[in-house]
C-alpha atoms as a PDB file:
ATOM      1  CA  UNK A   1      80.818 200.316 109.938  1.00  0.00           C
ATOM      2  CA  UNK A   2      83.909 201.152 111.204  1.00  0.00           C
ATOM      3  CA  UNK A   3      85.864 199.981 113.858  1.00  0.00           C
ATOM      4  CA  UNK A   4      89.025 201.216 115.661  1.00  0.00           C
ATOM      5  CA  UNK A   5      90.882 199.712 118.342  1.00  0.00           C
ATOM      6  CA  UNK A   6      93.984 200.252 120.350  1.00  0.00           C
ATOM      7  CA  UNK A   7      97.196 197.705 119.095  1.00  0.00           C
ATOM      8  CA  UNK A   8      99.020 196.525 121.993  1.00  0.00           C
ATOM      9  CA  UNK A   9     101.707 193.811 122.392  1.00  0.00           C
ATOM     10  CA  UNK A  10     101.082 190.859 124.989  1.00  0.00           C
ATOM     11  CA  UNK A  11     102.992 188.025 126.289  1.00  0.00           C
ATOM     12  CA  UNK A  12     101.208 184.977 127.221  1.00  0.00           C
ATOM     13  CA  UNK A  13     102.708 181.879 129.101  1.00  0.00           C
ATOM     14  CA  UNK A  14     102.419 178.894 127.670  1.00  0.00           C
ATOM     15  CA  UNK A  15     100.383 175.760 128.818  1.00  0.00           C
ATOM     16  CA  UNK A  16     101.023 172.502 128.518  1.00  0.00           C
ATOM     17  CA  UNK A  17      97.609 170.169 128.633  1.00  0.00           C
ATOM     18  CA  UNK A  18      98.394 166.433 129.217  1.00  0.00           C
ATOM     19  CA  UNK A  19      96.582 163.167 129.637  1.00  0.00           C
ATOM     20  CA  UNK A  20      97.895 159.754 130.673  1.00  0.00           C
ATOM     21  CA  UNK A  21     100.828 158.663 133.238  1.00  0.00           C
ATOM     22  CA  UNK A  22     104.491 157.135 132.253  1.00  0.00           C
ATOM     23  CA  UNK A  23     104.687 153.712 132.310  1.00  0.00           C
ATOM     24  CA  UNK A  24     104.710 152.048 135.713  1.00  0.00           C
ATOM     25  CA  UNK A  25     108.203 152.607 137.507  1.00  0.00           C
ATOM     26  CA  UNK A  26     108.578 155.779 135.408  1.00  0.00           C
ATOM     27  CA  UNK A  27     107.866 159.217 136.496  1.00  0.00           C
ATOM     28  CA  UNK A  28     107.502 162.768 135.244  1.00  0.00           C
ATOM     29  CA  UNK A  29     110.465 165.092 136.112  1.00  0.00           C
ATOM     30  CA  UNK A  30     110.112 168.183 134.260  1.00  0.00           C
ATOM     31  CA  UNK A  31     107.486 168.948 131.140  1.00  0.00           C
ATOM     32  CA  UNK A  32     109.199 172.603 129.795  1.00  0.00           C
ATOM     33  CA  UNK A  33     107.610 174.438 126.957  1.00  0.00           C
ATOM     34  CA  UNK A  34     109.991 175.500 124.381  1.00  0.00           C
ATOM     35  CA  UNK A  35     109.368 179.018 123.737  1.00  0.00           C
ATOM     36  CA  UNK A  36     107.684 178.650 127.219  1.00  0.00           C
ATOM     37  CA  UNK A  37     106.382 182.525 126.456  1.00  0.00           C
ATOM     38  CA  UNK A  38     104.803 184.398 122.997  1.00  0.00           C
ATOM     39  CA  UNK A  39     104.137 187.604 122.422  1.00  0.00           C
ATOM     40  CA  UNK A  40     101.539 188.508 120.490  1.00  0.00           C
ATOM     41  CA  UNK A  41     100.574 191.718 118.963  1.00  0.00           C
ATOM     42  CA  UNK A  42      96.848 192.968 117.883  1.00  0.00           C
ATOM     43  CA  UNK A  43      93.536 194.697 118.941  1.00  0.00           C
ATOM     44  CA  UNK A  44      93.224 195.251 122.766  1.00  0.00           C
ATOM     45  CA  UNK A  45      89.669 193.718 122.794  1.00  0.00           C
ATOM     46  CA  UNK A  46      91.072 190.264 121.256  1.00  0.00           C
ATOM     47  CA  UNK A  47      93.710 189.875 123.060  1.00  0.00           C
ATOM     48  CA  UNK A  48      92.022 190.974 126.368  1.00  0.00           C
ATOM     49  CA  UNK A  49      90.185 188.058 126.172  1.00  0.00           C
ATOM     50  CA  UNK A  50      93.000 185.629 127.058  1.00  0.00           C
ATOM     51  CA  UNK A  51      95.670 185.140 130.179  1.00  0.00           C
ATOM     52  CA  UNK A  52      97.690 182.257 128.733  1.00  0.00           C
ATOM     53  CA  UNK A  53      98.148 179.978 125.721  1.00  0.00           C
ATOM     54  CA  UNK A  54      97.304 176.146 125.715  1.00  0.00           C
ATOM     55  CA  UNK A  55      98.791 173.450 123.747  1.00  0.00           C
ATOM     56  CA  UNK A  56      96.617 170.543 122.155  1.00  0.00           C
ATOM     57  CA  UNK A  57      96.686 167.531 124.274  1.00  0.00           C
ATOM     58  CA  UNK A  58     100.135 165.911 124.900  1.00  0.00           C
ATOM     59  CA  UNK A  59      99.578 162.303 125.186  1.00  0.00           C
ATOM     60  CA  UNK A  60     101.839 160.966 128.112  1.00  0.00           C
ATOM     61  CA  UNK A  61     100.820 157.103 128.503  1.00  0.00           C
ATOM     62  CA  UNK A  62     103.816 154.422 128.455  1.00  0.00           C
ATOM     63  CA  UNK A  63     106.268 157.201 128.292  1.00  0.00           C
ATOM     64  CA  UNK A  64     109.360 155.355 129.383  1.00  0.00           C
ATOM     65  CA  UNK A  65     112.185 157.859 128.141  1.00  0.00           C
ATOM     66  CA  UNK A  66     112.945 161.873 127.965  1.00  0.00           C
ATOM     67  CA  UNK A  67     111.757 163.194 124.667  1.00  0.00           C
ATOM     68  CA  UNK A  68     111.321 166.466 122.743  1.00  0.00           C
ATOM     69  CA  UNK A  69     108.010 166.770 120.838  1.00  0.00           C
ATOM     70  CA  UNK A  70     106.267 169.103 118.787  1.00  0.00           C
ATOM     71  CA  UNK A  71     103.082 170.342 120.134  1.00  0.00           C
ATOM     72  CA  UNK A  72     100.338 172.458 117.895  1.00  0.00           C
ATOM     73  CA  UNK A  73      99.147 175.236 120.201  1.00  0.00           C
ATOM     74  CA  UNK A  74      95.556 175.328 120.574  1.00  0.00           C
ATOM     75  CA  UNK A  75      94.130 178.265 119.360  1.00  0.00           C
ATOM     76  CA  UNK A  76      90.987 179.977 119.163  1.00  0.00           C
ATOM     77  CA  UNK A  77      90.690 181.648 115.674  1.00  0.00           C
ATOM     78  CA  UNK A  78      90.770 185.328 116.245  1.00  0.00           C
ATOM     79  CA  UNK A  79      94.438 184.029 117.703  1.00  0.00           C
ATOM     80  CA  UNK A  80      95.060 182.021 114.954  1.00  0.00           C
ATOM     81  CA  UNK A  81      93.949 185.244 112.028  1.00  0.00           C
ATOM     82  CA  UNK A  82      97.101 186.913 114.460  1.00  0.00           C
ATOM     83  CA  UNK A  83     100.095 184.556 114.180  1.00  0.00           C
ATOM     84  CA  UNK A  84      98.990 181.537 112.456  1.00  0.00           C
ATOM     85  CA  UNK A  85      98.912 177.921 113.564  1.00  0.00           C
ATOM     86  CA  UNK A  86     102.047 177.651 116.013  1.00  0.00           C
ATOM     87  CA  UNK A  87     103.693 174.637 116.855  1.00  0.00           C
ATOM     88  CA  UNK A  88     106.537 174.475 119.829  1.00  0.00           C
ATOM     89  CA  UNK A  89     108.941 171.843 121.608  1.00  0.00           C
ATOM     90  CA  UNK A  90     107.449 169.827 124.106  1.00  0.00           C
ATOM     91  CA  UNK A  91     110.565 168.437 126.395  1.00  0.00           C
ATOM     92  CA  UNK A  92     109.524 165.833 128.378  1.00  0.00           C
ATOM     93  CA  UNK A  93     112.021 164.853 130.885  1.00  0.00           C
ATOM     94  CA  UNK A  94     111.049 160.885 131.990  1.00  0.00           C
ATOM     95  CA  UNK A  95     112.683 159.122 134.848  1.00  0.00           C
ATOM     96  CA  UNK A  96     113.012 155.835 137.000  1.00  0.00           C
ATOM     97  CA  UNK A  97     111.345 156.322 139.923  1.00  0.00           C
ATOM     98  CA  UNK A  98     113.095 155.141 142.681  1.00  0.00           C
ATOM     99  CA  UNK A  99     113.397 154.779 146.902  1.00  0.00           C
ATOM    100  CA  UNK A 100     116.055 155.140 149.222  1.00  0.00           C
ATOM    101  CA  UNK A 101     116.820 152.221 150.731  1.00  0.00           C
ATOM    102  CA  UNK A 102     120.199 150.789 153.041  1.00  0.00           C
ATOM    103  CA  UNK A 103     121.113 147.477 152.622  1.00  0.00           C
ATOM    104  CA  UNK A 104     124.307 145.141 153.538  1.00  0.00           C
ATOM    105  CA  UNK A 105     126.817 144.360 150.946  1.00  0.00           C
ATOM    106  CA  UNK A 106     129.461 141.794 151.326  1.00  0.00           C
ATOM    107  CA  UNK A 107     133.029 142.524 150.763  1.00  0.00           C
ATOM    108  CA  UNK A 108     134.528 140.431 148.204  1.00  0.00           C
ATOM    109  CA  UNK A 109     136.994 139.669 150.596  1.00  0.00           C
ATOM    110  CA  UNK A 110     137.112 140.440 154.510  1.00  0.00           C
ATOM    111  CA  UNK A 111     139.543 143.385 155.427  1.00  0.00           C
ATOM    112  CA  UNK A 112     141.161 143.543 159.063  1.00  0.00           C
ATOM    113  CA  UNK A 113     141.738 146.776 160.451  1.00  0.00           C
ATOM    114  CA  UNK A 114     143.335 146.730 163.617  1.00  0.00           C
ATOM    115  CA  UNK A 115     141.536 144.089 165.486  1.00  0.00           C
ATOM    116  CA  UNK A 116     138.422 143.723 163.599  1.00  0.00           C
ATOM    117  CA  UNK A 117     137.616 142.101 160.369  1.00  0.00           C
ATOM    118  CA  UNK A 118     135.363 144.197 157.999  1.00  0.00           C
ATOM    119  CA  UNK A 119     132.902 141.616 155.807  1.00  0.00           C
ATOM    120  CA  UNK A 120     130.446 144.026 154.961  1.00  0.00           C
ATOM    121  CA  UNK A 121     129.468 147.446 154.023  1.00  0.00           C
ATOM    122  CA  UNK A 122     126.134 149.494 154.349  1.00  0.00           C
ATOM    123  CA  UNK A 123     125.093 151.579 151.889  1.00  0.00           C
ATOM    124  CA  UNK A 124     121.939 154.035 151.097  1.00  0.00           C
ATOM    125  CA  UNK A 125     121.348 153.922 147.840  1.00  0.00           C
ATOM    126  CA  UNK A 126     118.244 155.458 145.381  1.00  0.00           C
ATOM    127  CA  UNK A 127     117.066 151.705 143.591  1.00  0.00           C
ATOM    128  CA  UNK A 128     114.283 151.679 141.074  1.00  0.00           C
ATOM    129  CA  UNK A 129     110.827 150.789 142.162  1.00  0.00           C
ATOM    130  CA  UNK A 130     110.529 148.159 139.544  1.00  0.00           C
ATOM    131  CA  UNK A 131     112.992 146.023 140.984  1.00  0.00           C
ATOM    132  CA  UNK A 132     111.624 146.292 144.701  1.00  0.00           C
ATOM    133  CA  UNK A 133     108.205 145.585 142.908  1.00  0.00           C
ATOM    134  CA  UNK A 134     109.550 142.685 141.313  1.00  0.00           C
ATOM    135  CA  UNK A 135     110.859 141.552 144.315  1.00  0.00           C
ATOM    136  CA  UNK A 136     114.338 142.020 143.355  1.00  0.00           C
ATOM    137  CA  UNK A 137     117.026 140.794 146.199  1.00  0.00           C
ATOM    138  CA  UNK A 138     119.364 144.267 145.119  1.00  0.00           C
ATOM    139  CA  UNK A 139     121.714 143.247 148.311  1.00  0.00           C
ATOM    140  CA  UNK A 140     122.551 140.267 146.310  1.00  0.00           C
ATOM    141  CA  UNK A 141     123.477 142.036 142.861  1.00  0.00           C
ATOM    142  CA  UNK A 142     125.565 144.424 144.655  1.00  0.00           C
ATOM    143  CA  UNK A 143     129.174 143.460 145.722  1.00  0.00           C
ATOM    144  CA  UNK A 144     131.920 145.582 147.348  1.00  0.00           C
ATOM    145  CA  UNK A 145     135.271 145.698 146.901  1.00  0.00           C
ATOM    146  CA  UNK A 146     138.494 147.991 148.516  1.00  0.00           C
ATOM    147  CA  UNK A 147     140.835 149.415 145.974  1.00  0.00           C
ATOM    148  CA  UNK A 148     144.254 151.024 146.917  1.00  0.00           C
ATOM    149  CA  UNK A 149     143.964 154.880 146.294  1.00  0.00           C
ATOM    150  CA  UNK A 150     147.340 155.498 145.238  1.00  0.00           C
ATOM    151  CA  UNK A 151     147.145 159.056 146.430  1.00  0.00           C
ATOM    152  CA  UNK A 152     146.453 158.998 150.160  1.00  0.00           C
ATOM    153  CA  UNK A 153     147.726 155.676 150.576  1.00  0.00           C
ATOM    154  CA  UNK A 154     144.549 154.039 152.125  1.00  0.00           C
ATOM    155  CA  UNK A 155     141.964 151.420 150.725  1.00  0.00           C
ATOM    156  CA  UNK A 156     138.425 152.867 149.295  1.00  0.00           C
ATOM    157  CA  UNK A 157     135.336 150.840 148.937  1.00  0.00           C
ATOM    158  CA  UNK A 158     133.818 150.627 145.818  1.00  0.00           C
ATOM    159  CA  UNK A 159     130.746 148.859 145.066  1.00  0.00           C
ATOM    160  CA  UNK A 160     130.007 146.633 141.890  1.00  0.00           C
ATOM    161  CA  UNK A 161     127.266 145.813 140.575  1.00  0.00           C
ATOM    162  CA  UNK A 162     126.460 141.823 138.970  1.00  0.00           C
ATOM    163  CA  UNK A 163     125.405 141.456 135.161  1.00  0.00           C
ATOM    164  CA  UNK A 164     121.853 140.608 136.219  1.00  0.00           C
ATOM    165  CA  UNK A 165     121.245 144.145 137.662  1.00  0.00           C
ATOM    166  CA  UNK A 166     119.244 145.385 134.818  1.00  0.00           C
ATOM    167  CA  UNK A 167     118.362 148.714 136.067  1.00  0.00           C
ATOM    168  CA  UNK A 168     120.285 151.541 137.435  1.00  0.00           C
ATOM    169  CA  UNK A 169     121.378 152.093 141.295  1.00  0.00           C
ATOM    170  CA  UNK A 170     122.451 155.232 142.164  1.00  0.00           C
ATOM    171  CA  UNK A 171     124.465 154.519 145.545  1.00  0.00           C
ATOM    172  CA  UNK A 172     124.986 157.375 147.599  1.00  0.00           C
ATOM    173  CA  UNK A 173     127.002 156.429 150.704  1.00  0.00           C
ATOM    174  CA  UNK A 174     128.867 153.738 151.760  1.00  0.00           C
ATOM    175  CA  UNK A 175     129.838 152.996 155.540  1.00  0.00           C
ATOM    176  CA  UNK A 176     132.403 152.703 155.833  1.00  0.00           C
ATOM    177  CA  UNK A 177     133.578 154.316 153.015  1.00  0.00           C
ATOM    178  CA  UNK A 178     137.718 154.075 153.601  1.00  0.00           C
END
């Protein structure tokens, strides 16, 4: 028996399949495929048959850091008798995961401007989950201090965290800030 068919080329997007969370505090930013498209050529009536590609099962528990992994695809075997068994990158981008929150800081030492004397700060900043789950007092780690900025001639606050913070804090304003 013979049996013709048409040879076309197709691109299929690539699908990762996961299972499992990142460790508690930790979330998942970005998973990117790396090619995150193939393109396959063969018979029309094979390929027909399939929209996108799937990778074997990418095993995501207790992830606590960004990694690159290679990933077998998973392939049904009229793909396979096409292009083989194909591996590609996994990049799994991992992250604190963290709230805004504003506290009070105290100035390392009071400033007086004009007829007031500044003791504190408030600042928003992004703080990791873990420590508020822990029950972390951040407000205490954190100290502030005003520095001389030589070029405009004024005093800028700058906030410094204590050897016992353990995890990043991303601070992103501070009132007042000059």
């Amino acid at each position: 028996i013979l049996s013709l068919d048409k040879l076309i080329q197709k691109k299929f997007a690539v699908n990762p399949v996961t299972t499992g969370e990142p460790s508690p505090g930790y979330i998942l930013k970005r998973l990117q495929m790396d090619p995150e498209v193939i393109t396959i050529t063969g018979p029309e009536t094979v390929l027909s048959q399939y929209e996108v590609l799937r990778t074997k099962v990418i095993n995501l528990n207790g992830v606590q850091k960004s990694i690159q992994q290679q990933v077998p695809l998973d392939l049904e075997p009229s793909i396979v008798d096409l292009i083989g068994e194909t591996t590609i990158t996994a990049d799994i981008s991992v992250a604190l995961e963290t709230v805004q929150k504003q506290y009070k800081v105290k100035l390392v030492e009071p400033v007086a401007t004009g007829d007031q004397v500044i003791e504190h700060v408030t600042i928003i900043a992004n703080v990791p989950k873990l420590l508020l789950d822990n029950k972390t007092n951040v407000s205490s780690l954190l100290s502030a201090m005003v520095v001389e900025d030589k070029v405009n001639g004024f005093g800028v606050v700058r906030i410094i965290p204590s050897r016992e913070l353990t995890l990043p804090v991303e601070v992103i304003s501070i009132d007042p800030a000059t």
